[in-house]
N, C-alpha and C. Protein backbone atom coordinates (compact mmCIF):
# COMPACT_ATOMS: atom_id res chain seq x y z
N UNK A 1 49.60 -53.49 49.44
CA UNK A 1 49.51 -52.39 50.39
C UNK A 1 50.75 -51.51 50.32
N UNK A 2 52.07 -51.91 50.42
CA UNK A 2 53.17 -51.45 50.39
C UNK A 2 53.36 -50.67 49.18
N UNK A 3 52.92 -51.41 47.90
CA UNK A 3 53.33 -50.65 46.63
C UNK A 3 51.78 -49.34 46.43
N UNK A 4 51.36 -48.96 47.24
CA UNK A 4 50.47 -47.85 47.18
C UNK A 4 51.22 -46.90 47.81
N UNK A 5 51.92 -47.00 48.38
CA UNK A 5 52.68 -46.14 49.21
C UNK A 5 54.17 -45.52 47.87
N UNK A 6 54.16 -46.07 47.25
CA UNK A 6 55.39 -45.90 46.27
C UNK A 6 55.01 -44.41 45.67
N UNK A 7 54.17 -44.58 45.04
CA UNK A 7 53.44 -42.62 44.80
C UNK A 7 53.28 -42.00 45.76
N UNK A 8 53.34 -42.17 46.76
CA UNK A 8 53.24 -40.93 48.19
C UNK A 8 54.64 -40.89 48.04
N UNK A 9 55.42 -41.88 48.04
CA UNK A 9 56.94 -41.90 48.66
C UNK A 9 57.68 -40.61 47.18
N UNK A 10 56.84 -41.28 46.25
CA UNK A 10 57.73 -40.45 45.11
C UNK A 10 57.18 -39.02 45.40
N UNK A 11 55.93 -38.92 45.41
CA UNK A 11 55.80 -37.18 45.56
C UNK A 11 56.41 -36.75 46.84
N UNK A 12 56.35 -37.13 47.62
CA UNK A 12 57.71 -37.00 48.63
C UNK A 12 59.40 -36.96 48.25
N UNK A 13 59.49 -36.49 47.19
CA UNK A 13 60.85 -36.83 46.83
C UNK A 13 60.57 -35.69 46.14
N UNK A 14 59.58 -35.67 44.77
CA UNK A 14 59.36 -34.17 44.58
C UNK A 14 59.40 -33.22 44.69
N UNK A 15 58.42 -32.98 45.90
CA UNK A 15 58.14 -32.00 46.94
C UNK A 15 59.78 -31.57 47.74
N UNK A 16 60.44 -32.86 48.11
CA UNK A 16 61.72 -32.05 49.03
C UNK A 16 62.80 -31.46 47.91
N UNK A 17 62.77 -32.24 46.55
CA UNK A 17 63.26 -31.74 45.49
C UNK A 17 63.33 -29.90 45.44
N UNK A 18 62.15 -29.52 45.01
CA UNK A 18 61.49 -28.63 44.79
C UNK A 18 61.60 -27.81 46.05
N UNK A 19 61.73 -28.15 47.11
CA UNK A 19 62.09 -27.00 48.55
C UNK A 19 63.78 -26.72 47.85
N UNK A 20 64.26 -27.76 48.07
CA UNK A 20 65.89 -28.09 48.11
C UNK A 20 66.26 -26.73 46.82
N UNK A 21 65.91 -26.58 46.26
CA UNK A 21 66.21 -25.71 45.07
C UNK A 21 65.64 -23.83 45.59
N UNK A 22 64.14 -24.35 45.99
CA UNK A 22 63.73 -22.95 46.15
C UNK A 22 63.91 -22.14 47.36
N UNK A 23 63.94 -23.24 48.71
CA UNK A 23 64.55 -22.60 49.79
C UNK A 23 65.84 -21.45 49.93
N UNK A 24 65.38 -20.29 50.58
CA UNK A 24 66.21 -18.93 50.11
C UNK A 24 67.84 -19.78 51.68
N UNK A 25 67.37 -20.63 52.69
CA UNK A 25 68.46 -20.87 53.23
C UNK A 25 69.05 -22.00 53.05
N UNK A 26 71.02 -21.83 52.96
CA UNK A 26 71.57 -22.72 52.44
C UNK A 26 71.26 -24.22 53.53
N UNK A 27 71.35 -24.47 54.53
CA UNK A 27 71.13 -25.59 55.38
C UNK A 27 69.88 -25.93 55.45
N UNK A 28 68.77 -24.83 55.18
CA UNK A 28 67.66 -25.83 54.82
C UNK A 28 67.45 -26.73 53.55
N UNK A 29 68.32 -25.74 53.12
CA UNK A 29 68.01 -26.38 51.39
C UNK A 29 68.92 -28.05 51.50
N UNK A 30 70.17 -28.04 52.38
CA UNK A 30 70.48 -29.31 52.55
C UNK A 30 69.92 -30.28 52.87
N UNK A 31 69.29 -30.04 54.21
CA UNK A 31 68.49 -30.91 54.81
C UNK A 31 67.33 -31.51 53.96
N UNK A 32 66.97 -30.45 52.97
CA UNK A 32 65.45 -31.15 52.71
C UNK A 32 66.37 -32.11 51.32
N UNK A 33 67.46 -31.88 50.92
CA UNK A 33 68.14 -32.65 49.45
C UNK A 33 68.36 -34.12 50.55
N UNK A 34 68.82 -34.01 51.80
CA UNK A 34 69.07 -35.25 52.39
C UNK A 34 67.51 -35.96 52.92
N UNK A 35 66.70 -35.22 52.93
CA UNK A 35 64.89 -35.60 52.84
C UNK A 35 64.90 -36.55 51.61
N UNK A 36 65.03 -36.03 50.80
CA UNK A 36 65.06 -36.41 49.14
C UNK A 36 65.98 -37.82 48.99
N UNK A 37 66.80 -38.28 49.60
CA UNK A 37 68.03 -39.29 49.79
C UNK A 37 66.87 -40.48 50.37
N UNK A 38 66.35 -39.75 52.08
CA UNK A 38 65.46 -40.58 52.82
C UNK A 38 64.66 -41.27 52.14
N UNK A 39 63.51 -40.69 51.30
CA UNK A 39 62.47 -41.30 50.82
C UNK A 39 62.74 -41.99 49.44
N UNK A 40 64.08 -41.50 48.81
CA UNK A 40 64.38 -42.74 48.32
C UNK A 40 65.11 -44.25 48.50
N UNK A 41 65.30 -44.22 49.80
CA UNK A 41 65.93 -45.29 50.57
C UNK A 41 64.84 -46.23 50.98
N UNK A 42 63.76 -45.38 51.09
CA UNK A 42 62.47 -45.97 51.72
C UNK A 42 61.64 -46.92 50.29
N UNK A 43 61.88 -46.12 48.97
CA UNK A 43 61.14 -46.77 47.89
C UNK A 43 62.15 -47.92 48.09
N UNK A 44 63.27 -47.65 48.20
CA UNK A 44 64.01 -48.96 47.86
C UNK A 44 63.88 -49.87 48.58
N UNK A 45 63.62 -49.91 49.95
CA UNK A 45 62.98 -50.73 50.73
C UNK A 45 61.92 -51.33 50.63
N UNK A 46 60.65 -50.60 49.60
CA UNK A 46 59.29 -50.97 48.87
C UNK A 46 59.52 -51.79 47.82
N UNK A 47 60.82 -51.72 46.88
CA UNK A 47 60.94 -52.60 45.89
C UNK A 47 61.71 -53.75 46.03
N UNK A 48 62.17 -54.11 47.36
CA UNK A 48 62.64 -55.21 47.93
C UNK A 48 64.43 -55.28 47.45
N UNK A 49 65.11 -53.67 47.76
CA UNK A 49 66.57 -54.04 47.85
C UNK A 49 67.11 -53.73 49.04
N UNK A 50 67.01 -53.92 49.93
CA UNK A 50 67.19 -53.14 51.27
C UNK A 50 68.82 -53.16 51.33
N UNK A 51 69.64 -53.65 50.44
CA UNK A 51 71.48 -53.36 50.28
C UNK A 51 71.36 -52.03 49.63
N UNK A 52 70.47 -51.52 48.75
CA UNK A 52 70.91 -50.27 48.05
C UNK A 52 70.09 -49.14 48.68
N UNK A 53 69.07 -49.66 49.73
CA UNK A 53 68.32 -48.74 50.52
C UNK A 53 69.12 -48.50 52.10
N UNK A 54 69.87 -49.39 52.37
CA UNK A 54 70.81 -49.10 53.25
C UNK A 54 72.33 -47.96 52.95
N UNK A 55 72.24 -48.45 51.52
CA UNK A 55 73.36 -47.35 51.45
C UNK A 55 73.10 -46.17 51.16
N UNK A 56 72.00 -45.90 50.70
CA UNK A 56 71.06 -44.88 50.34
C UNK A 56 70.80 -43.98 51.44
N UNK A 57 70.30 -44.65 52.43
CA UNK A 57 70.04 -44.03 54.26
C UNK A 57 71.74 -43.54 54.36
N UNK A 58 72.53 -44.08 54.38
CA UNK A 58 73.73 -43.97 55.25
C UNK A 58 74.70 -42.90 54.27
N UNK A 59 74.83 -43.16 53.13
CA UNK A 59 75.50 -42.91 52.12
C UNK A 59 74.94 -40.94 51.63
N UNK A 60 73.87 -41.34 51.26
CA UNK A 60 72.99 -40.65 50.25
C UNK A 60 72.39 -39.47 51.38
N UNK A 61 71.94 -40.16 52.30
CA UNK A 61 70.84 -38.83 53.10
C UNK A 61 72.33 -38.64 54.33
N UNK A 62 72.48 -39.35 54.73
CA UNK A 62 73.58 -39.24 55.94
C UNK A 62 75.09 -38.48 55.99
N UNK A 63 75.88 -38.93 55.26
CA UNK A 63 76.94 -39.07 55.39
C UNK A 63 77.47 -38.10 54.32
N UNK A 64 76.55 -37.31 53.10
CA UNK A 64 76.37 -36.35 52.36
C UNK A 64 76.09 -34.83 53.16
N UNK A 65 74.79 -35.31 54.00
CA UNK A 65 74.43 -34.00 54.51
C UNK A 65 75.40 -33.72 55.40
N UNK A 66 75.66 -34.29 56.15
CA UNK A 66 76.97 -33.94 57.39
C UNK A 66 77.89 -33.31 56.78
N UNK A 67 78.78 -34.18 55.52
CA UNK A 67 79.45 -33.39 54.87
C UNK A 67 79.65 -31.89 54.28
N UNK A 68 77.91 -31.61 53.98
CA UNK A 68 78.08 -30.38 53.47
C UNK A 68 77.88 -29.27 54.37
N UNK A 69 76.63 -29.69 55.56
CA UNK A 69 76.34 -29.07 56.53
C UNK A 69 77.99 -28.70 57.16
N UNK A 70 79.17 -29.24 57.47
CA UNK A 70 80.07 -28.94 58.21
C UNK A 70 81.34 -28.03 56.90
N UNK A 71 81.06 -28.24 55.84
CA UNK A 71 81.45 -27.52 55.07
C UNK A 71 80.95 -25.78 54.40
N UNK A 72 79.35 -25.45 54.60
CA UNK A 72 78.85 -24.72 54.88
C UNK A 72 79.44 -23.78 56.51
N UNK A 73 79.30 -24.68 57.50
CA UNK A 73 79.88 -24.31 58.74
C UNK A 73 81.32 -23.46 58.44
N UNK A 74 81.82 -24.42 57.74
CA UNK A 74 83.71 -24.16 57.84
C UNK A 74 83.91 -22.19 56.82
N UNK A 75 82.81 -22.28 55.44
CA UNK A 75 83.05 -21.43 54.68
C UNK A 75 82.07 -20.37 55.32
N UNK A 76 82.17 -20.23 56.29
CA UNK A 76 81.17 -19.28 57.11
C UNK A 76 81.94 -17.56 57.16
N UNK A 77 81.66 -16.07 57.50
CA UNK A 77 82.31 -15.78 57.69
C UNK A 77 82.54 -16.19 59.39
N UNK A 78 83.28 -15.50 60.09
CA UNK A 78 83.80 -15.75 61.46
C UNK A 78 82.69 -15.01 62.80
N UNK A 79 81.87 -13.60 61.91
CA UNK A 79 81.22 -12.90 62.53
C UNK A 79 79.65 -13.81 62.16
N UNK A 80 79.57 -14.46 61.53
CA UNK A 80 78.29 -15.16 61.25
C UNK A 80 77.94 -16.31 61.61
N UNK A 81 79.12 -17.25 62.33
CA UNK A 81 79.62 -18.38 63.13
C UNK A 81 78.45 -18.25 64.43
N UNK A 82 77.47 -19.25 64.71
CA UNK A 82 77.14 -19.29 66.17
C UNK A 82 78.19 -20.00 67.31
N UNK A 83 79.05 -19.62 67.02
CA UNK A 83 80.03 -20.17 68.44
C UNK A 83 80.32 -19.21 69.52
């Protein structure tokens, strides 16, 4: 049952691939590359490593996107800032 789900999970990785590149905005285009992190954390959870699917969640989709999302933020101009 689980390994039927492995081809949804991969064209799900595709698909956010393929936004991540063509999306015309820079923070969407992050979010969906940290989409792309998610559902491979999730195969990895399908192929029974849940140590490299944990770091994958935390590492890969998490702790990447924050990074860039607040780096995007920082190289902002000052008049384009929502603060």
């Amino acid at each position: 049952m689980i390994e039927a789900l492995t081809p949804l999970l991969c064209a799900g990785i595709l698909i956010s691939a393929v936004l991540a590149v063509v999306l015309e905005s820079t923070v969407s285009a992050v979010v969906t590359a940290g989409l792309t992190g998610l559902f491979a954390s999730v195969i990895y959870v399908t192929l029974g490593a849940p140590d490299v699917a944990m770091t994958e969640a935390s590492i890969g989709s998490g702790l990447t996107t924050v990074i860039f999302l607040y780096a995007i933020n920082r190289t902002r101009k000052p008049e384009d800032r929502d603060e």
